[in-house]
Protein backbone atom coordinates (compact mmCIF):
# COMPACT_ATOMS: atom_id res chain seq x y z
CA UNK A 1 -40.87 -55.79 -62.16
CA UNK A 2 -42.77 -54.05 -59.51
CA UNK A 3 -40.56 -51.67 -57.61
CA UNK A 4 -42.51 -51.32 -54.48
CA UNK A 5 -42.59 -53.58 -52.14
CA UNK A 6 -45.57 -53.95 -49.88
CA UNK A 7 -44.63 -52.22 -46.59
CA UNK A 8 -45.71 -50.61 -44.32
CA UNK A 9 -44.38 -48.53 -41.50
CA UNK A 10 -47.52 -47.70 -39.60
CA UNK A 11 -48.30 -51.42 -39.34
CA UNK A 12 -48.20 -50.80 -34.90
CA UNK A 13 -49.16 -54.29 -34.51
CA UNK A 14 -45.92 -56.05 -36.21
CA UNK A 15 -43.67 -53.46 -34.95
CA UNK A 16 -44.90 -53.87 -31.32
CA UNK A 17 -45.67 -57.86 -31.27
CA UNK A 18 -42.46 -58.58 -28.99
CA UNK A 19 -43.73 -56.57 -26.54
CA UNK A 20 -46.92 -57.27 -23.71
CA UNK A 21 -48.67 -54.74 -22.52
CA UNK A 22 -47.39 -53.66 -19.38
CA UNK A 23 -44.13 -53.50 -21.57
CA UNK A 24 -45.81 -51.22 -24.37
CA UNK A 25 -47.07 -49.42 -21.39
CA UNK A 26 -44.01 -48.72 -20.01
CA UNK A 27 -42.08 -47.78 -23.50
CA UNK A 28 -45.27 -45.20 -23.38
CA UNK A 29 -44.26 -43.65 -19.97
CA UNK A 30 -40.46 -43.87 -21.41
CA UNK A 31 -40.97 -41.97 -25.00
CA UNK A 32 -43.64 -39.72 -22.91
CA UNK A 33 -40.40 -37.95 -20.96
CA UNK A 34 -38.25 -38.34 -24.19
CA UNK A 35 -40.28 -36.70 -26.11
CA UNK A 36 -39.54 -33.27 -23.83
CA UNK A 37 -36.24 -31.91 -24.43
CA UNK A 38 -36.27 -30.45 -21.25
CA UNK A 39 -37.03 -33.04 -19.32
CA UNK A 40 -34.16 -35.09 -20.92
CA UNK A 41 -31.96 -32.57 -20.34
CA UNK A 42 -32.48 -32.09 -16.41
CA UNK A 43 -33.22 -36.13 -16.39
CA UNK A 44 -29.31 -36.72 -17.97
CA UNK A 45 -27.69 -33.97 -15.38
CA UNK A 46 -29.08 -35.39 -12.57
CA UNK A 47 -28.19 -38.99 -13.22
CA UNK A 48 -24.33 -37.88 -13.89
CA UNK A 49 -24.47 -36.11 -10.95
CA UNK A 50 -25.35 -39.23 -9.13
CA UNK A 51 -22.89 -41.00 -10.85
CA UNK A 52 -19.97 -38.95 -9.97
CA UNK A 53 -21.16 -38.16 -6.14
CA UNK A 54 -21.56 -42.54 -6.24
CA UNK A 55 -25.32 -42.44 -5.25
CA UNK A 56 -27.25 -45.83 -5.81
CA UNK A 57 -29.07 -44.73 -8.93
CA UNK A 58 -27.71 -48.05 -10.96
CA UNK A 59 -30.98 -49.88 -10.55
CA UNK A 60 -33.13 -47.08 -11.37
CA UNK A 61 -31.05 -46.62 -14.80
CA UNK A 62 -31.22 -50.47 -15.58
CA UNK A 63 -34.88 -49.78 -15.34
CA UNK A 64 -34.81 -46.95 -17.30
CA UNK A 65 -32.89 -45.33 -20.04
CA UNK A 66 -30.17 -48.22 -19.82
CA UNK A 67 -32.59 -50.90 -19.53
CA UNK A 68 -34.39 -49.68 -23.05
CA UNK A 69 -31.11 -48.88 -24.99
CA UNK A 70 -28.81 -51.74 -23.83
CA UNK A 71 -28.71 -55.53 -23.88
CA UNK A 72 -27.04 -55.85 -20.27
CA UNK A 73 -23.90 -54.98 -18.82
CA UNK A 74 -22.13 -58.27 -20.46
CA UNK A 75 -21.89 -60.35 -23.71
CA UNK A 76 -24.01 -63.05 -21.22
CA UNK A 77 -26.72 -60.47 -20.33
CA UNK A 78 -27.18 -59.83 -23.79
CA UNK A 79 -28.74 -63.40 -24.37
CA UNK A 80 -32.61 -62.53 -23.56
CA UNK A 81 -31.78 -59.52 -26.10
CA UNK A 82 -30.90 -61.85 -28.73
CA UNK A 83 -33.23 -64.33 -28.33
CA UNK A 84 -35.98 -62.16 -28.60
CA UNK A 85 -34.78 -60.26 -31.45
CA UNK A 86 -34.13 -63.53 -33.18
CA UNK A 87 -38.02 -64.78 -32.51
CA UNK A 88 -38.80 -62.20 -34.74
CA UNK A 89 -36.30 -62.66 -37.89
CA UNK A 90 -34.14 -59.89 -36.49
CA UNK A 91 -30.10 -60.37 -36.15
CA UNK A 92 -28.15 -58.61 -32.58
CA UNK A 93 -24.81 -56.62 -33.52
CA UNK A 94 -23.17 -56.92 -30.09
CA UNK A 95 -21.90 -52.86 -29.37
CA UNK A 96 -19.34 -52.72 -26.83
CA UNK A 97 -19.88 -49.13 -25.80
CA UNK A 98 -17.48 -48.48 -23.02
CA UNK A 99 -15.23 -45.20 -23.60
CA UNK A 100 -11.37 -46.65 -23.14
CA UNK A 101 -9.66 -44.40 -20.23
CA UNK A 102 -6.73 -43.66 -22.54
CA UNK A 103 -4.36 -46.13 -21.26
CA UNK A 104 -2.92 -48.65 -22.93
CA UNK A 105 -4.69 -51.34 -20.57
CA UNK A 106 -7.68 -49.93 -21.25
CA UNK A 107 -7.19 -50.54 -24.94
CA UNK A 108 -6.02 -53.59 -24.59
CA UNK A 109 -8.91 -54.36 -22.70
CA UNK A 110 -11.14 -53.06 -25.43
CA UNK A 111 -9.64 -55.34 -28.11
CA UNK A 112 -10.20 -58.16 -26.01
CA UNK A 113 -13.73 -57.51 -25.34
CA UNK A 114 -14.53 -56.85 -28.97
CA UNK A 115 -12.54 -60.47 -29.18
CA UNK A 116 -14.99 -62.08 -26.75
CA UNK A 117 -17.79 -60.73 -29.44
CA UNK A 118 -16.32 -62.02 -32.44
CA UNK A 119 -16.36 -65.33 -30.62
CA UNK A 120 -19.66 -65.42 -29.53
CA UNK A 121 -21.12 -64.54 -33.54
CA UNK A 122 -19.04 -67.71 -34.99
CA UNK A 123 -21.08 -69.79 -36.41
CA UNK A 124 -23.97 -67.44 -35.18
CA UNK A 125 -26.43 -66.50 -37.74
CA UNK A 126 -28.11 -64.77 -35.13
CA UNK A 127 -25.62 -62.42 -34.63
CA UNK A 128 -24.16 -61.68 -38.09
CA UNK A 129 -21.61 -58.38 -37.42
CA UNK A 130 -19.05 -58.17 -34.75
CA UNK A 131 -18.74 -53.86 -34.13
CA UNK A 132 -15.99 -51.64 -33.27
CA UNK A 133 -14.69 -48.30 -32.44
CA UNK A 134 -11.05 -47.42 -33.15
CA UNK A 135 -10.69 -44.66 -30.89
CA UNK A 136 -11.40 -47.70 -27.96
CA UNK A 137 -8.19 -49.30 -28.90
CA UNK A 138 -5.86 -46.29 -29.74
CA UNK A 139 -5.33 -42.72 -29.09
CA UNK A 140 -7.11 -40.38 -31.40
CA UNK A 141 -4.93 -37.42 -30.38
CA UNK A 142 -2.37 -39.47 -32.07
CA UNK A 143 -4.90 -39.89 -34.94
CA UNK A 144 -5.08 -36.57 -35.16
CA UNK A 145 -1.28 -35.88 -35.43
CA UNK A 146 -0.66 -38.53 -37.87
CA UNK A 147 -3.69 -36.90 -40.20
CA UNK A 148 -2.40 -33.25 -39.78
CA UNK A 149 1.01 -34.52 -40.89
CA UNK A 150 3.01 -33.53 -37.79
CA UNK A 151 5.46 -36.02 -36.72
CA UNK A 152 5.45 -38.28 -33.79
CA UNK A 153 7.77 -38.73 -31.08
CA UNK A 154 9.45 -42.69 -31.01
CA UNK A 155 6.96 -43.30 -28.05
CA UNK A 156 3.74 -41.90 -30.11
CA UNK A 157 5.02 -44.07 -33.19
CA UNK A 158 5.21 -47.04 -31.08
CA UNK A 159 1.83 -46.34 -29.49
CA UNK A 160 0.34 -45.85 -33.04
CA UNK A 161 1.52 -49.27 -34.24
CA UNK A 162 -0.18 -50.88 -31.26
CA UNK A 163 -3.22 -49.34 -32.11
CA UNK A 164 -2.49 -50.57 -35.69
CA UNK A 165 -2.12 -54.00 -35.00
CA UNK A 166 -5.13 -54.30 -32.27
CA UNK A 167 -7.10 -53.25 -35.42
CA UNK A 168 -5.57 -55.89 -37.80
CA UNK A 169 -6.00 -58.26 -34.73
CA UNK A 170 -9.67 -57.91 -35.08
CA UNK A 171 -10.29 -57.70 -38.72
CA UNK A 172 -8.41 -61.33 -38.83
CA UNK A 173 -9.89 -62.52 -36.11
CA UNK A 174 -13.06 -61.51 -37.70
CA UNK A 175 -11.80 -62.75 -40.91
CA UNK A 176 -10.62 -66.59 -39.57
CA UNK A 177 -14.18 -66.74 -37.79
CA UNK A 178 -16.38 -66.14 -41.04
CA UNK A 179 -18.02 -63.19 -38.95
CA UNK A 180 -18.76 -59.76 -40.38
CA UNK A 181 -16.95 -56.80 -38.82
CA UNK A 182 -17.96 -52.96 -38.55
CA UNK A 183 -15.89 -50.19 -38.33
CA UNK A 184 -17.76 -47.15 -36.83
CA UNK A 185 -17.05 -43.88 -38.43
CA UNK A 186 -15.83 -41.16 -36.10
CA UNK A 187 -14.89 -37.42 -36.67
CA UNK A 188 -13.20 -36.29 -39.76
CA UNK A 189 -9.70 -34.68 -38.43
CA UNK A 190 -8.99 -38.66 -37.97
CA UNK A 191 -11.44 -40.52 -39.95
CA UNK A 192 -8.93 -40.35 -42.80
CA UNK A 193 -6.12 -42.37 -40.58
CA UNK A 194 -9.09 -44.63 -39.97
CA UNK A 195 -10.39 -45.07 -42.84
CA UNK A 196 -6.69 -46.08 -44.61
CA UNK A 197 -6.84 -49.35 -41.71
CA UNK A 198 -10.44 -49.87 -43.13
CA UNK A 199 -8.71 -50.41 -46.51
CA UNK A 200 -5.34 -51.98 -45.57
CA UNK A 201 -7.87 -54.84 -44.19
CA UNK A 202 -10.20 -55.30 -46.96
CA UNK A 203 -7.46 -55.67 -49.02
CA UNK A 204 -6.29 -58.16 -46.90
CA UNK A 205 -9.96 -60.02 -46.07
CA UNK A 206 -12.23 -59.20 -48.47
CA UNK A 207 -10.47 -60.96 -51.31
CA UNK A 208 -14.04 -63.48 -51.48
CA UNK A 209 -16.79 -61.52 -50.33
CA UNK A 210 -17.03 -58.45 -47.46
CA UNK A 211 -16.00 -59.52 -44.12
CA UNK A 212 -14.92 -55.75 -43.07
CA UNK A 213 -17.30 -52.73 -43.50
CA UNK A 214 -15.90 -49.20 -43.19
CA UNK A 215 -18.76 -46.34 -41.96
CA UNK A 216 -19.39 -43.33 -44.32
CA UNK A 217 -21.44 -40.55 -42.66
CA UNK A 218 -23.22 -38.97 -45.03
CA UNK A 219 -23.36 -35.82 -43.55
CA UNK A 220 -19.68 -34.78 -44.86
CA UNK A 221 -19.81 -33.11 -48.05
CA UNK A 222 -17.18 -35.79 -49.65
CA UNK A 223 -18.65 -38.83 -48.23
CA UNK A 224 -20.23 -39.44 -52.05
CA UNK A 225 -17.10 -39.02 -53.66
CA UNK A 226 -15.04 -41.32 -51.10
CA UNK A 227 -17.94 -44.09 -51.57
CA UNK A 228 -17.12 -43.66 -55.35
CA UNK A 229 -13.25 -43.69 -55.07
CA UNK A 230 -13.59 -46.70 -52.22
CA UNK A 231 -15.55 -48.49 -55.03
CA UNK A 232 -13.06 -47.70 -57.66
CA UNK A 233 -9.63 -49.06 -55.50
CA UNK A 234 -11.75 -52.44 -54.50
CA UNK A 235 -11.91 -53.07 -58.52
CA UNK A 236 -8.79 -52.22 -59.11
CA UNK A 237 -7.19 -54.20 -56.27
CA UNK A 238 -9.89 -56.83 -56.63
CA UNK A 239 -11.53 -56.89 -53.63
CA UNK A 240 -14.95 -56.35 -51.99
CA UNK A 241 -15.80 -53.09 -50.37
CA UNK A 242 -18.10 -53.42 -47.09
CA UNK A 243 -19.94 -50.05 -46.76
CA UNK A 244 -22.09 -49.12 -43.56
CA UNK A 245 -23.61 -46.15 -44.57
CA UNK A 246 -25.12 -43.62 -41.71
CA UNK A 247 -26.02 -40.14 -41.55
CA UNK A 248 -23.34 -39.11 -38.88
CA UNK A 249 -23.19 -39.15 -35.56
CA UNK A 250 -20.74 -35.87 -34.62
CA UNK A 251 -22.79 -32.70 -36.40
CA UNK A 252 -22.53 -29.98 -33.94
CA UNK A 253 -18.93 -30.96 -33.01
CA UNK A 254 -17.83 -31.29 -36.73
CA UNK A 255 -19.43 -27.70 -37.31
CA UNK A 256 -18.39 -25.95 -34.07
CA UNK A 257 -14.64 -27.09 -34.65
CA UNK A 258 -14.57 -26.29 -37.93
CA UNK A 259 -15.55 -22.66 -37.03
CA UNK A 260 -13.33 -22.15 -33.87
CA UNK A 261 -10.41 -23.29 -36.32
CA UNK A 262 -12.05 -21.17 -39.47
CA UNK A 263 -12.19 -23.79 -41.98
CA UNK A 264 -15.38 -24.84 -43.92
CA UNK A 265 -17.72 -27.05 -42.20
CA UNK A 266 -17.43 -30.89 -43.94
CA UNK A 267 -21.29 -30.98 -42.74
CA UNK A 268 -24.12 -30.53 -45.75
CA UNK A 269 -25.73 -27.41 -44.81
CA UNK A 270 -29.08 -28.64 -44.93
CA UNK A 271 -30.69 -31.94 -43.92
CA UNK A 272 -32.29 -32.47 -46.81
CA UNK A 273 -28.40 -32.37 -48.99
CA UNK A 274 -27.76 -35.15 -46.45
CA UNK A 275 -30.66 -37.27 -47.19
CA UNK A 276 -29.92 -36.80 -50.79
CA UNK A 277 -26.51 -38.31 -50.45
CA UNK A 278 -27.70 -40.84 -48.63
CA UNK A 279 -30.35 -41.84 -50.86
CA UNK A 280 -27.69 -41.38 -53.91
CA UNK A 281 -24.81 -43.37 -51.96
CA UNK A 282 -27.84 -46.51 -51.61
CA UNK A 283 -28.24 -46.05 -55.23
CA UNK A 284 -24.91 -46.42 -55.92
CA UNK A 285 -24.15 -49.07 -54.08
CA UNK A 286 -27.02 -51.38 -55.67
CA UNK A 287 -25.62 -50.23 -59.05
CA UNK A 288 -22.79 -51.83 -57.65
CA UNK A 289 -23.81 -54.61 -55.87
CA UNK A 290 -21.06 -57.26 -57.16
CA UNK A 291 -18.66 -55.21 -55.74
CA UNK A 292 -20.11 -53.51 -52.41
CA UNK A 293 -21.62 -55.13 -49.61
CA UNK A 294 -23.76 -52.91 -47.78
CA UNK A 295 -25.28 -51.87 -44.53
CA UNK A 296 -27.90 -49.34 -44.26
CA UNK A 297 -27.96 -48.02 -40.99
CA UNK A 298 -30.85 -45.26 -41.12
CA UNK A 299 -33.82 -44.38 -39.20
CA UNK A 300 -35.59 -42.67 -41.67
CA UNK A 301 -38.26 -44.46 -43.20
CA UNK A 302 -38.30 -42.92 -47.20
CA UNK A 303 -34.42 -44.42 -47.35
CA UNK A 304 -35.53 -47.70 -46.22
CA UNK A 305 -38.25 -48.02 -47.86
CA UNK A 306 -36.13 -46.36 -51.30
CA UNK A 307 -33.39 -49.67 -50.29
CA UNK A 308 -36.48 -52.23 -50.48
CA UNK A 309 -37.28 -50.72 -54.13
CA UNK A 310 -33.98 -50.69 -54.98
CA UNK A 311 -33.63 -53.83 -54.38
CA UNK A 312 -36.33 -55.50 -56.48
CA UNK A 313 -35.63 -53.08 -59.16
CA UNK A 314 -31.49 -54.48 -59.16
CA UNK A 315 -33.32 -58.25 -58.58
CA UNK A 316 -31.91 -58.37 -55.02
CA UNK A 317 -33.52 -61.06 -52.91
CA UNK A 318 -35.22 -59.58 -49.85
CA UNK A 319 -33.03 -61.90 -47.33
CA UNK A 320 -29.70 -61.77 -49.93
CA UNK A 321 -26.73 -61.62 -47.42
CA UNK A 322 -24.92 -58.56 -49.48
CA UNK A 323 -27.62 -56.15 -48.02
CA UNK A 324 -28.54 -55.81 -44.66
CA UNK A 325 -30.88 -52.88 -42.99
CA UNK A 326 -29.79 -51.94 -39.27
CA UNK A 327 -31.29 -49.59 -36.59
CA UNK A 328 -30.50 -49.06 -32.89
CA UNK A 329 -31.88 -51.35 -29.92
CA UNK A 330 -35.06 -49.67 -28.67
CA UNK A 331 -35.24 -47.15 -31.64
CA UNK A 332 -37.41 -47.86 -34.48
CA UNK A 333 -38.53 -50.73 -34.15
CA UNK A 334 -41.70 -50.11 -36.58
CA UNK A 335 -38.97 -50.39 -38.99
CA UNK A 336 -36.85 -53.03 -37.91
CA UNK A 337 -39.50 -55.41 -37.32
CA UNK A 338 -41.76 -54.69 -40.15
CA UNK A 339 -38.62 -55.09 -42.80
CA UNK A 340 -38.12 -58.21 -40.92
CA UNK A 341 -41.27 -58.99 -41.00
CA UNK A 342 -40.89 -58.68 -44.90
CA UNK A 343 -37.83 -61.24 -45.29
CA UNK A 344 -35.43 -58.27 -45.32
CA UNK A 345 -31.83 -59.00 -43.00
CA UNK A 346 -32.75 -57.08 -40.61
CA UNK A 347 -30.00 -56.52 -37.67
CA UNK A 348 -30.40 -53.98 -34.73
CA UNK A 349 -27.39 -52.62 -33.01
CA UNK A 350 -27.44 -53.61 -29.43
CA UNK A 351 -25.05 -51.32 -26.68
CA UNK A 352 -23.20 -53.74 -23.66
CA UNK A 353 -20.98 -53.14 -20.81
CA UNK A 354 -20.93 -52.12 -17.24
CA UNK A 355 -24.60 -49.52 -16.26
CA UNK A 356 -21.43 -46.58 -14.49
CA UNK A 357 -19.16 -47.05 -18.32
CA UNK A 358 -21.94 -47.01 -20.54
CA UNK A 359 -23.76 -44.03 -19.32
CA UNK A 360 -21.83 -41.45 -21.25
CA UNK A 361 -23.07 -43.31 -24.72
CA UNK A 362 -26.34 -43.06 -22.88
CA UNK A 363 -26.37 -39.73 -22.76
CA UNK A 364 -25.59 -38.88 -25.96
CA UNK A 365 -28.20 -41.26 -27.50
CA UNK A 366 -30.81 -39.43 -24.98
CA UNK A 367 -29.97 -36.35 -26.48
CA UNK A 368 -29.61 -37.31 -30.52
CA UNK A 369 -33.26 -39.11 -30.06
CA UNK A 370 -34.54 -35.39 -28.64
CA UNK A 371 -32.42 -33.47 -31.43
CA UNK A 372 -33.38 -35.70 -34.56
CA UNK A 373 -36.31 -33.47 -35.58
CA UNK A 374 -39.46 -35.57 -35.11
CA UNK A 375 -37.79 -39.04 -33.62
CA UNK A 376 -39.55 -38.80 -30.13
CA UNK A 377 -42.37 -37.75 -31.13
CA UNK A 378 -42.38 -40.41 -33.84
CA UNK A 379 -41.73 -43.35 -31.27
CA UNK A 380 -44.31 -42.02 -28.94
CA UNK A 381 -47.54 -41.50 -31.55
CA UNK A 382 -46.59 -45.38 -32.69
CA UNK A 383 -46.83 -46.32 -29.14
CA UNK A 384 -50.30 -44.81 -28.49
CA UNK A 385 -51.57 -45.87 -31.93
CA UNK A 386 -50.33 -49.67 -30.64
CA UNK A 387 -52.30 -49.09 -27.08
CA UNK A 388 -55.13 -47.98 -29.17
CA UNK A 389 -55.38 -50.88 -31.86
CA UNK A 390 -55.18 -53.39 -28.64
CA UNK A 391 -57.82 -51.42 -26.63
CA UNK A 392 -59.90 -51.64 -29.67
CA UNK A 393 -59.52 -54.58 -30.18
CA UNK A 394 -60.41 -56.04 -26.65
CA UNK A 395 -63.69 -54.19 -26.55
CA UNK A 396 -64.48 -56.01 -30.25
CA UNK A 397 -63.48 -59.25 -28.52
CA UNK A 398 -65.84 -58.59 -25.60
């Protein structure tokens, strides 16, 4: 059986054919500042300066940065965003990515929201994952506690099983809907308390096939071995694991805790031990595809394309529903759309809620795009290769 599928990741006109080009100009003036850590940097302090002194910058960003990165400021605004993805073979995860305040309202408020989403991808097939973050429905200072052993007072207990049973709220929600829900990974001195919910629910919902996914950054050290061990209690307990596997999200505060506290750093020292797990963690789960359900949510291209052979050496259908690739909205879409391009389930993570709530996700996706060594620049060189091929290819024409 061949083993490597034919695609291509420099194919500019496939990845770019959603957009016209004043649009591909404009991604070019976009990635152009991006691609200058400095600018991104003064561009990010100035806008939550405005933001906190109440200046009218909220057009400018829903031109901008927000307009790029997020579907709208509502489930409703999100439907050009779908559609458009959807022309192209490409699914919408709706990301509700609104920080909670820390009240209880504002987790309540959360869970409902994340309700709303689960709603809206019933029956769906266009958006196939509902999305979550636990630390939007529940303290993670209480996280924390409850991981470090300490004990709680009767008011942090009862606050804890609230945040307990928005989760299990969801994942049934999620379950009685048919709809496929994500749990996002957060940092380790509570992932464990998270992860444990993760479980509790498969147990409970994944008895026929994956309808919850639990993140594993592979970034931590262990992250291998608690893919393994996940594997091994779903086969014992006889249920389905649903893995979303990342690289992480929370490097520099996972390694700058972990020395202000003088423990070891749960980060692989190098980025290439972290692609390695990744790539051995995809391997993994193929070689264990009756039994995990997986999500690869990578921007690197040599562990997609690694998946896609994978795949066809395991005889995986391209568009088989127990493997799905997933990238960010306005990230990577040489990837995204060329997989989907390819037959591959293809479904791109697309950020909601109010322009003023949203920012400080924003921000933090500004900065990760500068960090990740190469990602910019990357976006930007596809760009100006697409402006090129259609340049040429008017002057041919004429």
């Amino acid at each position: 059986m061949n083993t490597k599928p034919n695609i291509s990741f420099e194919n500019t006109e496939i990845a770019f054919a959603s957009r016209t080009d004043v649009e591909l100009r404009k991604m070019y003036l976009f990635f152009a500042v991006m691609d200058k850590n400095w600018a991104v940097s003064i561009g990010t302090n100035l806008s939550a300066i405005a933001f906190k002194l109440r200046l009218p910058v909220k057009g400018i960003m829903k031109k901008t940065i927000f307009g790029h990165f997020c579907g709208g400021e509502s489930v409703e605004d999100c439907a050009k965003s779908i559609k458009e993805l959807q022309e192209f073979g490409i699914g919408t995860i709706l990301d509700y990515s609104v920080e909670g305040t820390g009240t209880e309202k504002s987790y309540d408020f959360t869970r409902d929201e994340i309700l709303r989403t689960i709603k809206r991808s019933a029956g769906a097939s266009e958006i196939p994952f509902s999305v979550f973050k636990v630390t939007g429905l529940g303290s993670y200072k209480i996280m924390t506690k409850v991981q470090a052993g300490e004990k709680l007072s009767a008011k942090e207990q009862e606050a804890f099983e609230r945040l307990k049973d928005r989760v299990d709220t969801l994942c049934k929600a999620a379950y009685e809907n048919d709809v496929r829900i994500m749990i996002d990974g957060e940092e380790s001195w509570f992932q464990d308390v998270i992860d444990d919910m993760a479980y509790e629910a498969m147990e409970k919902y994944n008895k026929e096939k994956a309808i919850v996914y639990n993140t594993f950054q592979m970034y931590r050290k262990d992250m291998l071995g608690l893919l393994i061990k996940a594997h091994e209690e779903a086969e014992l307990k006889g249920y389905h694991v649903g893995a979303k596997l990342v690289r992480g999200a929370y490097m520099e505060k996972e390694r700058d805790r972990a020395e202000d506290r003088g423990y070891p750093s749960p980060i692989h020292d190098t980025k290439e031990d972290t692609d390695n797990a990744y790539n051995d963690a995809l391997k993994f789960s193929m070689e264990n595809k009756d039994r995990i359900y997986l999500v690869s949510g990578s921007h690197n291209e040599l562990s997609n394309i690694i998946l896609t052979e994978l795949m066809n050496l395991h005889g995986v259908e391209a568009n088989d529903k127990r493997v799905f690739f997933s990238q960010l909205y306005g990230m990577s879409d040489n990837i995204s759309y060329n997989l989907a391009f390819a037959g591959y389930n293809v479904a791109k993570y697309v950020p909601y809620g109010p322009v003023e709530s949203v920012m400080p996700y924003l921000y933090r996706r500004a900065s990760e795009n500068t960090s990740v060594a190469g990602q910019s620049s990357r976006e930007f060189e596809l760009i100006k290769n697409e402006m090129a091929r259609r340049a040429s290819l008017k002057k041919t024409i004429i």
